[in-house]
C-alpha atoms as a PDB file:
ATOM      1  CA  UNK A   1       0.000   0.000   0.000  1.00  0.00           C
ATOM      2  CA  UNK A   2       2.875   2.754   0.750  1.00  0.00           C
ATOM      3  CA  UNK A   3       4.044   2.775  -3.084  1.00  0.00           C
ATOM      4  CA  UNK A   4       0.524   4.226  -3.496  1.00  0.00           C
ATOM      5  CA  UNK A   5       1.500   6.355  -0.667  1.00  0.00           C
ATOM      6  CA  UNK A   6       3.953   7.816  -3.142  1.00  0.00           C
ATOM      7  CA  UNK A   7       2.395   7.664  -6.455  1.00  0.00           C
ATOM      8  CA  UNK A   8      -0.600   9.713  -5.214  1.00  0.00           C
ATOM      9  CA  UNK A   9       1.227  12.252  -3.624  1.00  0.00           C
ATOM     10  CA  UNK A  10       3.328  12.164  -6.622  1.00  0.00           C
ATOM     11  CA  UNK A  11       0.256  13.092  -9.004  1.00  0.00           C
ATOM     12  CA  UNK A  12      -1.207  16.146  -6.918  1.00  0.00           C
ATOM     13  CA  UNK A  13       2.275  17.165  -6.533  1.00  0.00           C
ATOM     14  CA  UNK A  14       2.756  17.709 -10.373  1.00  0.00           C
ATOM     15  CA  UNK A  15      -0.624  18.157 -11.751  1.00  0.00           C
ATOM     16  CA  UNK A  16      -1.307  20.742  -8.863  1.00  0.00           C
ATOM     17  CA  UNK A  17       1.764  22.530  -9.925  1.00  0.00           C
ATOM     18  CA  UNK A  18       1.554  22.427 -13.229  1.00  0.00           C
ATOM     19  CA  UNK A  19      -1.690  24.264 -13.069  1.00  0.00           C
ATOM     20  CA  UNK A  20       0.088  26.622 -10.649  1.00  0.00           C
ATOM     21  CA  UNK A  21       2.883  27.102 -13.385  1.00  0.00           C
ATOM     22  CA  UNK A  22       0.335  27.593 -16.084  1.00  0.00           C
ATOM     23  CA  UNK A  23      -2.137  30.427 -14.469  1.00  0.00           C
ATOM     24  CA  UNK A  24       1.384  32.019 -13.445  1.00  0.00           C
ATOM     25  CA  UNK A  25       2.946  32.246 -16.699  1.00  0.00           C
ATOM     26  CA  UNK A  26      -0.159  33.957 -18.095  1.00  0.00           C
ATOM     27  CA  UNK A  27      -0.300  35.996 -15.598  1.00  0.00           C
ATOM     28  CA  UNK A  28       3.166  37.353 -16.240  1.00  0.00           C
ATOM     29  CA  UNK A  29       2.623  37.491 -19.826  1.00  0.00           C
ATOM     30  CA  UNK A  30      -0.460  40.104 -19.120  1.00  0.00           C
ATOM     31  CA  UNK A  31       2.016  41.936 -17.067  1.00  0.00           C
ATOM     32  CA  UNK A  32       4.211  42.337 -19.857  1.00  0.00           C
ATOM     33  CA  UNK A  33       2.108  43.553 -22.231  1.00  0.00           C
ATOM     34  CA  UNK A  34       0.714  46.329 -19.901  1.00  0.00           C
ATOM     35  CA  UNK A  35       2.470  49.856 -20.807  1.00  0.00           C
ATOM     36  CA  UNK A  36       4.926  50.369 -17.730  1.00  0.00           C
ATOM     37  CA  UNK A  37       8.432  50.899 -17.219  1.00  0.00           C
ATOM     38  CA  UNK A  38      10.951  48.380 -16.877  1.00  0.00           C
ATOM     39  CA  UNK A  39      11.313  48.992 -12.901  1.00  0.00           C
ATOM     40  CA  UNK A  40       7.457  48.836 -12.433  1.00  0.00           C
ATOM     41  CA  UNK A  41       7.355  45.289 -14.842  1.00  0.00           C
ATOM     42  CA  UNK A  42       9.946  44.188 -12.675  1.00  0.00           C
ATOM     43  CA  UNK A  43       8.322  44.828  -9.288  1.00  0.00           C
ATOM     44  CA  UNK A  44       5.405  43.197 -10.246  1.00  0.00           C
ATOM     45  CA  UNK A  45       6.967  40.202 -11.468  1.00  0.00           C
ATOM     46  CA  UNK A  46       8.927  39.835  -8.310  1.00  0.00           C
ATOM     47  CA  UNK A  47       5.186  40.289  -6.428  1.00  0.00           C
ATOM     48  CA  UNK A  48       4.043  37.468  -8.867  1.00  0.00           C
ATOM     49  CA  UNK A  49       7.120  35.225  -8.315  1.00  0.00           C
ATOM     50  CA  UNK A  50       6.803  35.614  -4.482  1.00  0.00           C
ATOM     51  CA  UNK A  51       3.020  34.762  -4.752  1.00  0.00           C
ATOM     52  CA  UNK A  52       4.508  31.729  -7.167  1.00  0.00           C
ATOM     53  CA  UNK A  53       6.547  30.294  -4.416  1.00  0.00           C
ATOM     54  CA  UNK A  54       3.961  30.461  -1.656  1.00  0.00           C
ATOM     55  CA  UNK A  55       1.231  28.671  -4.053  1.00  0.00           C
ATOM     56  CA  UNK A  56       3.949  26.309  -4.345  1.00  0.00           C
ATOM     57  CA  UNK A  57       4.388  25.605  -0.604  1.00  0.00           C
ATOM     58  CA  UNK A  58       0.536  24.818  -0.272  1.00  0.00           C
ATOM     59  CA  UNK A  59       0.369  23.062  -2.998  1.00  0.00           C
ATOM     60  CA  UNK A  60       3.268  20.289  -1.503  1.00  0.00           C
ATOM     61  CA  UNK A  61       1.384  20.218   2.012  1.00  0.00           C
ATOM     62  CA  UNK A  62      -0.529  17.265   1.201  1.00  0.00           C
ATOM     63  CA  UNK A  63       2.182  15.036  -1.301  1.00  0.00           C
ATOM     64  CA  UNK A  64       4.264  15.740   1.691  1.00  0.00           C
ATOM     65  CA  UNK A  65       2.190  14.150   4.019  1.00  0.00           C
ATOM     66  CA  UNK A  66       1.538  11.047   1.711  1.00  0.00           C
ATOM     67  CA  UNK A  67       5.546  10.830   1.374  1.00  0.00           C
ATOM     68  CA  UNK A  68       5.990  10.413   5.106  1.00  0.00           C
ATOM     69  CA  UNK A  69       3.286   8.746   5.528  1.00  0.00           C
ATOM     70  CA  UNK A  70       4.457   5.873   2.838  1.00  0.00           C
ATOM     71  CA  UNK A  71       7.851   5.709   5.125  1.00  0.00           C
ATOM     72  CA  UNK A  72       6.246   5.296   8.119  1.00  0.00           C
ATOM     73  CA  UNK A  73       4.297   2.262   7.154  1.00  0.00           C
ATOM     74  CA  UNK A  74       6.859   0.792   4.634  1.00  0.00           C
ATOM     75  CA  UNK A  75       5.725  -2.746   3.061  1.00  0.00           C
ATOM     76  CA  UNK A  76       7.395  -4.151   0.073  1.00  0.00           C
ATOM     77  CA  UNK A  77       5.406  -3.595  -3.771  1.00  0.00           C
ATOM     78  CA  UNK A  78       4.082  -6.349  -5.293  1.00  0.00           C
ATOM     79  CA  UNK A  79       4.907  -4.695  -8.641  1.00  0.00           C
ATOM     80  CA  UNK A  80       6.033  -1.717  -9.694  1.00  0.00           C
ATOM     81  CA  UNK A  81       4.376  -0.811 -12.504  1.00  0.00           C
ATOM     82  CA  UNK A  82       2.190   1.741 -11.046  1.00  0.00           C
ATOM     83  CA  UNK A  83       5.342   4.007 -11.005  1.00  0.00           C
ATOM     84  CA  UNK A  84       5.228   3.895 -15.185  1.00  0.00           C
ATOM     85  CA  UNK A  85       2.315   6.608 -14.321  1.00  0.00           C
ATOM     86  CA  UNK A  86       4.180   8.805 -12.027  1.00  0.00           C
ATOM     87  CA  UNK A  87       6.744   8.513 -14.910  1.00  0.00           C
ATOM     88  CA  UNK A  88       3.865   9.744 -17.931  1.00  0.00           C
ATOM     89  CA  UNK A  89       2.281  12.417 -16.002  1.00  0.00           C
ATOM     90  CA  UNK A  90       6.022  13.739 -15.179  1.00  0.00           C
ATOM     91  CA  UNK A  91       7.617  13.541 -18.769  1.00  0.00           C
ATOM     92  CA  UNK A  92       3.739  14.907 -20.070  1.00  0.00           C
ATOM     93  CA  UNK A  93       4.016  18.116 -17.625  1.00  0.00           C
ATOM     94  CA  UNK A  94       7.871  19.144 -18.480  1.00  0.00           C
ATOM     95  CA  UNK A  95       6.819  18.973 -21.955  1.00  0.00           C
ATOM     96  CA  UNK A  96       4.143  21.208 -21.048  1.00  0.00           C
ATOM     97  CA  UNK A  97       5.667  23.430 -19.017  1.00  0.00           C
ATOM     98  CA  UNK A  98       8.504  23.941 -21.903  1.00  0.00           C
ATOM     99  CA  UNK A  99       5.599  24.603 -24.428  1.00  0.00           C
ATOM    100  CA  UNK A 100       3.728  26.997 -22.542  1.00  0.00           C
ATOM    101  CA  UNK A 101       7.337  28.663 -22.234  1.00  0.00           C
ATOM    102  CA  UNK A 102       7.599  28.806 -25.735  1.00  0.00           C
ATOM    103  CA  UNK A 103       4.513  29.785 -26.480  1.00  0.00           C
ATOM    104  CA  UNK A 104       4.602  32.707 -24.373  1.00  0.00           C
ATOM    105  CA  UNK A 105       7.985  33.640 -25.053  1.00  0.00           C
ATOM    106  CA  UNK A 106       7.589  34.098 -28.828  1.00  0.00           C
ATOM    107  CA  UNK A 107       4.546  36.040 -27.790  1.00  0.00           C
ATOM    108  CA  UNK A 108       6.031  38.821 -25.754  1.00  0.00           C
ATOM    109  CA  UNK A 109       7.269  42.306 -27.469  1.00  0.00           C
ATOM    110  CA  UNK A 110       9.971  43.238 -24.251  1.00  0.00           C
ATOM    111  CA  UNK A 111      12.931  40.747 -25.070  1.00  0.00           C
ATOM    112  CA  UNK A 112      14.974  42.184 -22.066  1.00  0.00           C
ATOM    113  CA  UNK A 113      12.344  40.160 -19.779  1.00  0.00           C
ATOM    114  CA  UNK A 114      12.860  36.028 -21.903  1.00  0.00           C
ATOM    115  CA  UNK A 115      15.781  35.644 -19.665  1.00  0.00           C
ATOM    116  CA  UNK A 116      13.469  35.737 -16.748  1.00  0.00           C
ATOM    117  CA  UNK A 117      11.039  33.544 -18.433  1.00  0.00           C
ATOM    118  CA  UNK A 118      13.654  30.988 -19.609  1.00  0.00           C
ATOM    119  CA  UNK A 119      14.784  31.045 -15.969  1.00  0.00           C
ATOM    120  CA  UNK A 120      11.266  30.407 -14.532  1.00  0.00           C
ATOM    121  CA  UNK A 121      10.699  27.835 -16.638  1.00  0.00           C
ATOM    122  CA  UNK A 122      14.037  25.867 -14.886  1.00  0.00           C
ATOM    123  CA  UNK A 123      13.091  26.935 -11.529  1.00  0.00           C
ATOM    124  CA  UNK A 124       9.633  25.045 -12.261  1.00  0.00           C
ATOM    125  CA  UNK A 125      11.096  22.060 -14.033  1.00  0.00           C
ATOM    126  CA  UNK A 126      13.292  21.595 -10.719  1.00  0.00           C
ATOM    127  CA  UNK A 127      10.222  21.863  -8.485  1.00  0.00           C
ATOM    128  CA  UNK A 128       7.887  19.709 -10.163  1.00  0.00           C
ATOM    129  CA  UNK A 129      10.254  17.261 -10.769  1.00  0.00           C
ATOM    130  CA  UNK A 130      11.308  16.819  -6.901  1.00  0.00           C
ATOM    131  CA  UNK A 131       8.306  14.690  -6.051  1.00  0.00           C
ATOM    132  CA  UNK A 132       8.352  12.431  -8.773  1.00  0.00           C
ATOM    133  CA  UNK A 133      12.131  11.329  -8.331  1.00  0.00           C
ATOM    134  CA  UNK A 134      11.115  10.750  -4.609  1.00  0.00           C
ATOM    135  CA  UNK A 135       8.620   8.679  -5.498  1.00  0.00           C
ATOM    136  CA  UNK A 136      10.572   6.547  -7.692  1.00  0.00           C
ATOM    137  CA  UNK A 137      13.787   6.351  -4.914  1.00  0.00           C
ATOM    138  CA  UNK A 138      11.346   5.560  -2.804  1.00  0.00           C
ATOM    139  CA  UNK A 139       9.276   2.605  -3.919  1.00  0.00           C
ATOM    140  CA  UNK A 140      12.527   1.390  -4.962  1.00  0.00           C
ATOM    141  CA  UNK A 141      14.206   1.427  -1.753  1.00  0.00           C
ATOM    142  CA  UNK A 142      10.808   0.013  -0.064  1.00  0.00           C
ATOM    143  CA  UNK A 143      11.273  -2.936  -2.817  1.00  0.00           C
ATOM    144  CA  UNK A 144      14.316  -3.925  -1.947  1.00  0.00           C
ATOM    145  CA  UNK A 145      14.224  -3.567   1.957  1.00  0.00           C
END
């Protein structure tokens, strides 16, 4: 029962922040298309990052509490296959995440401000993929202990 443990706190992990990434992205791509200064863009989209991280942070309140949860009540798999889906959903959601990127980065008219989105976009890929890998250390270690 604990590799389901990880698995499901594997999937709200990345499918909750993959919607987090999406509404964010737009949300900065409005912002850049509003007539401001550079300074005033750039306060905002510190504002928006900050408000980023702390979705973020709820977000991993509940995967993190399936994670411990699955080591406190360890019990060898009887197959690992279910971790093929933690797998899909993970490779699906970094190839979203790199086409919304695209998308919105051929999109904007203030080039000055891609280097920001280029760097969201790995900032993101690290976070979403931090549940998924300890899923798949995880049910492995259980397997073999």
């Amino acid at each position: 029962m604990s590799i389901w443990y990880f698995i499901i706190g594997a999937l709200i992990a990345v499918i909750g922040m993959l919607f987090i990434y999406q509404s964010t992205i737009y949300t900065i791509e409005g912002k850049l298309q509003e007539d401001k200064t550079n300074n005033e863009i750039y306060q905002d989209l510190v504002r928006i990052q900050t408000m980023f991280f702390i979705k973020h942070a709820v977000v991993e309140i509940v995967p993190l509490i399936l994670i411990v949860l699955a080591f406190m009540n360890p019990e060898p798999a009887s197959s690992m296959s279910p971790l093929i889906i933690v797998a899909v959903v993970w490779i699906g959601a970094m190839l979203r995440i790199y086409q919304t990127h695209q998308q919105v980065a051929n999109r904007i008219e203030k080039q000055q401000f891609r280097g920001f989105l280029t760097k969201f976009m790995m900032i993101e890929i690290g976070l979403i993929s931090a549940f998924p890998i300890i899923a798949i250390v995880g049910a492995l270690t259980l397997s073999v202990g």
